[in-house]
C-alpha atoms as a PDB file:
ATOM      1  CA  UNK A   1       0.000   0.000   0.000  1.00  0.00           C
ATOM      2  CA  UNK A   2       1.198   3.354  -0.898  1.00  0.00           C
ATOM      3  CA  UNK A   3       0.595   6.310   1.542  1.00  0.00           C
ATOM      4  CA  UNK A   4       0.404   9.608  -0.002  1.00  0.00           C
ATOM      5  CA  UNK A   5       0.949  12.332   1.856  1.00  0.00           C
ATOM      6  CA  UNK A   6      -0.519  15.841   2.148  1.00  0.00           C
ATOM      7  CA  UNK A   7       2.019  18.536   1.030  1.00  0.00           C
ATOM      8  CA  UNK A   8       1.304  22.126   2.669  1.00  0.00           C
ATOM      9  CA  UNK A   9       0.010  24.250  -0.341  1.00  0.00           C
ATOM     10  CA  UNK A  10       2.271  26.729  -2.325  1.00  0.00           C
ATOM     11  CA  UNK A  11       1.863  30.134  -1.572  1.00  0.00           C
ATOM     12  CA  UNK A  12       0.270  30.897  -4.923  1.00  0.00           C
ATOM     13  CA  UNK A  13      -2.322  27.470  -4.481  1.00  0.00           C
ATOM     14  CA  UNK A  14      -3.227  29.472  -1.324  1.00  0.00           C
ATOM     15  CA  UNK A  15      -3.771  32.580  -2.552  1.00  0.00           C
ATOM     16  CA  UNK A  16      -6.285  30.554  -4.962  1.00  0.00           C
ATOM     17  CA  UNK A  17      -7.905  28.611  -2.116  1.00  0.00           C
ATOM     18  CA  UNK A  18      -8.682  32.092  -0.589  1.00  0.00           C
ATOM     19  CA  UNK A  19      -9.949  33.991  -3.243  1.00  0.00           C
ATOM     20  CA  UNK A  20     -12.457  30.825  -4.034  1.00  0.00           C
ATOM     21  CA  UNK A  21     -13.532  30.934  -0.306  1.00  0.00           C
ATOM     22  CA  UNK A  22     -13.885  34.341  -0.585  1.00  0.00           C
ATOM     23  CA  UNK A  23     -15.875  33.949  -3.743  1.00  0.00           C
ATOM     24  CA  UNK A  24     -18.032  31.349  -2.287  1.00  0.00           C
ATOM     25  CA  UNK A  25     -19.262  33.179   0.745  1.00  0.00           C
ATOM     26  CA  UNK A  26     -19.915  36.319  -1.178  1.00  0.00           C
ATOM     27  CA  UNK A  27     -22.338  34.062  -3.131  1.00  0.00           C
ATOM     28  CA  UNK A  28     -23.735  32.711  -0.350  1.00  0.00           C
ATOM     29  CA  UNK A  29     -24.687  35.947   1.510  1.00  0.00           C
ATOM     30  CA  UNK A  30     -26.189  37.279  -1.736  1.00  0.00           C
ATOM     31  CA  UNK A  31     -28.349  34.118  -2.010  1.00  0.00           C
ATOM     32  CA  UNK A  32     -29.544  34.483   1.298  1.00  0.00           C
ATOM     33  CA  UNK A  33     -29.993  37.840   0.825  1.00  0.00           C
ATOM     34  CA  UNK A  34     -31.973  37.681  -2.296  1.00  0.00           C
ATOM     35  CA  UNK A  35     -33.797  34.591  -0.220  1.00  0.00           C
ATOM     36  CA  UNK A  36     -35.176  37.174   2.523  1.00  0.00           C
ATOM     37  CA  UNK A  37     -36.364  39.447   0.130  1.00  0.00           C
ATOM     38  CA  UNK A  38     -38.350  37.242  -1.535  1.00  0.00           C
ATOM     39  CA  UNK A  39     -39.903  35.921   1.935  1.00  0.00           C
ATOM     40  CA  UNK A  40     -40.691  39.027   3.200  1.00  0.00           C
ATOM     41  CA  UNK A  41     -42.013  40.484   0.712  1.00  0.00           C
ATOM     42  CA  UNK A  42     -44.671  37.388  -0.018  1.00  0.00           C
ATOM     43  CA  UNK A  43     -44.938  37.830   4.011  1.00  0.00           C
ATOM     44  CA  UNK A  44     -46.060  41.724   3.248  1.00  0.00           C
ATOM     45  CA  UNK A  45     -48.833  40.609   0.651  1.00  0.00           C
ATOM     46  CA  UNK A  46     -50.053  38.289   2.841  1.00  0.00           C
ATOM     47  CA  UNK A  47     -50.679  40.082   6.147  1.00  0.00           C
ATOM     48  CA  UNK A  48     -50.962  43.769   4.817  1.00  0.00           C
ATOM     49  CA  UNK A  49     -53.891  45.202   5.840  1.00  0.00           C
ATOM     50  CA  UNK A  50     -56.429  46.997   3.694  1.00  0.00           C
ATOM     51  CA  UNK A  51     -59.112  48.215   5.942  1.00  0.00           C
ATOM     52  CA  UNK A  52     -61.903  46.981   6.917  1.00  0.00           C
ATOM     53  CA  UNK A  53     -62.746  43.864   4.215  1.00  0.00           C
ATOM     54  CA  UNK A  54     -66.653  44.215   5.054  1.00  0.00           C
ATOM     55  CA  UNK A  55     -67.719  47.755   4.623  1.00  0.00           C
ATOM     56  CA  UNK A  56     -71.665  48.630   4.140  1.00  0.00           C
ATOM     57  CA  UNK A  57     -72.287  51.781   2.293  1.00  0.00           C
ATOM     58  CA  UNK A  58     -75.990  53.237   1.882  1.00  0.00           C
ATOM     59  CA  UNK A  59     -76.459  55.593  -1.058  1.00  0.00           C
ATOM     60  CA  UNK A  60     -80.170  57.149  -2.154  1.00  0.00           C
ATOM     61  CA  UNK A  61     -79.252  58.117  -5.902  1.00  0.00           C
ATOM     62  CA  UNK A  62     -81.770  60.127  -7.622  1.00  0.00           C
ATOM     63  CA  UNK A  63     -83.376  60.002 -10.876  1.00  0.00           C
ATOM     64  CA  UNK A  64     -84.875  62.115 -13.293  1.00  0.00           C
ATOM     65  CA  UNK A  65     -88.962  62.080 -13.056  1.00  0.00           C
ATOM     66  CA  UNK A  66     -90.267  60.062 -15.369  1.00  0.00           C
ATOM     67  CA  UNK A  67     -86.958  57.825 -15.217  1.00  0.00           C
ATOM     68  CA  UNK A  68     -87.213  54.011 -14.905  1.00  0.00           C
ATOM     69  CA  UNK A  69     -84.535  51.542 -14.332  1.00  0.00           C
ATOM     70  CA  UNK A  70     -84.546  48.856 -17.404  1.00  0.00           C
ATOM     71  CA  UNK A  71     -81.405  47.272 -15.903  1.00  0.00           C
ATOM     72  CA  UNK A  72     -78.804  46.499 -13.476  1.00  0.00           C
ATOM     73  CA  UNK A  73     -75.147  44.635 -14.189  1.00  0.00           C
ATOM     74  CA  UNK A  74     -72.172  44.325 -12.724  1.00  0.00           C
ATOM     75  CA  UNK A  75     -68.971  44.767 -15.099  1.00  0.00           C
ATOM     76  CA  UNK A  76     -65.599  44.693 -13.629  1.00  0.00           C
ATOM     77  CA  UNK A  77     -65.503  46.906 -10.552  1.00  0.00           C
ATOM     78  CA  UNK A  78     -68.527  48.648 -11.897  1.00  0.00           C
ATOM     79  CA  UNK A  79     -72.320  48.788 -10.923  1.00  0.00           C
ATOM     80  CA  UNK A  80     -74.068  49.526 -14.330  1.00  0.00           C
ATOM     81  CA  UNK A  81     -77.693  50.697 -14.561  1.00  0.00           C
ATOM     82  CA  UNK A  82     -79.566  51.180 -17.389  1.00  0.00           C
ATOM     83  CA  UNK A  83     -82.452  53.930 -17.253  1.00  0.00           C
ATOM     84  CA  UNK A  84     -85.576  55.075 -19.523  1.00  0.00           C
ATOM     85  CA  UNK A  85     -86.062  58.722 -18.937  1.00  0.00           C
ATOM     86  CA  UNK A  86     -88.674  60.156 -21.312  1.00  0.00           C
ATOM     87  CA  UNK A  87     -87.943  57.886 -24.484  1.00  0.00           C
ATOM     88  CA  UNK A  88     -84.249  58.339 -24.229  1.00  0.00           C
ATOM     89  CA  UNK A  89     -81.896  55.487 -22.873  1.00  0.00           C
ATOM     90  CA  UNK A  90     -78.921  56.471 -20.335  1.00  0.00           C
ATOM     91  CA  UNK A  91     -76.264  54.367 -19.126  1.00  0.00           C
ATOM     92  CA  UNK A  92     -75.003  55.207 -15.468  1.00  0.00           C
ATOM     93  CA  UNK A  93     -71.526  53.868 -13.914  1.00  0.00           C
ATOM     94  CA  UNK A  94     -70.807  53.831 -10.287  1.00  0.00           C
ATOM     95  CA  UNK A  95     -67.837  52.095  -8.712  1.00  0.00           C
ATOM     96  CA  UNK A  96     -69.043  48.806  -6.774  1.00  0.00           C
ATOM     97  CA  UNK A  97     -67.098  49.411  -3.552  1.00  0.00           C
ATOM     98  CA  UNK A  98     -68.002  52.608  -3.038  1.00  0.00           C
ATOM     99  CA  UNK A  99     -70.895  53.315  -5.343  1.00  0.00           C
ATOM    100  CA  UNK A 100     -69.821  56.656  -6.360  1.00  0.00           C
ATOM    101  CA  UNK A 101     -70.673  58.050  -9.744  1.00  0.00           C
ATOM    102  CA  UNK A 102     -67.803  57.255 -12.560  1.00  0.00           C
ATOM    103  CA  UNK A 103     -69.759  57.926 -15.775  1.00  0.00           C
ATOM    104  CA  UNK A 104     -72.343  58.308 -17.759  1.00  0.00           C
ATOM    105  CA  UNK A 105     -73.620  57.600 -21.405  1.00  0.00           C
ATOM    106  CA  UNK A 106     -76.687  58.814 -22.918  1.00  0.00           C
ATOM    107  CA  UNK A 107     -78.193  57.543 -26.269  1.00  0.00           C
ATOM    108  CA  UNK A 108     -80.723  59.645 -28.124  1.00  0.00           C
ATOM    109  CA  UNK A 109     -82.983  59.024 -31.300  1.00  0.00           C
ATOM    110  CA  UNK A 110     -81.584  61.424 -33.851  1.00  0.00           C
ATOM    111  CA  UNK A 111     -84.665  63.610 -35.533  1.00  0.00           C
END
């Protein structure tokens, strides 16, 4: 059996052996930094809080006289109602959390 022995390094091998250590734990810090990051920010999505989720929100909206509602929808984050008003069809937006007025589109028969 032959016995091979460990020779101490020359000074250039060790100069190598550090710089790869050195190497190697700079990559290591920057994937656990990069690591932490991710975590808290899926941790921040998670347990941020936005308010109150169940919020009840009474609005009286007035219409025209005359005015009739044909229809009611929901599109996207929109309440959509659809009125008769004399003849003429109108199309009223509000936003469904917090049923303000966004817009409004009115369709007349041309003479």
């Amino acid at each position: 059996m032959t016995d091979t022995a460990m020779t101490e390094p020359t000074p250039e091998q060790a100069a190598l052996i550090a710089r790869v250590r050195r190497m190697m734990l700079i990559a290591g810090l920057t994937s656990a930094l990069a690591v932490a990051v991710v975590l808290i920010a899926v941790g921040y999505r998670l347990y941020r809080g936005e308010g109150s989720p169940v919020s009840v929100t009474d609005v009286t909206a007035a219409l025209p006289k005359g005015a009739r509602i044909v229809s009611t929808g929901v599109a996207a984050e929109r309440l959509v109602v659809t009125l008769d008003i004399g003849g003429a069809t109108e199309i009223r937006t509000f936003d469904a959390k917090t049923l303000k007025p966004v817009g409004k589109l009115t369709f007349v028969t041309e003479p």
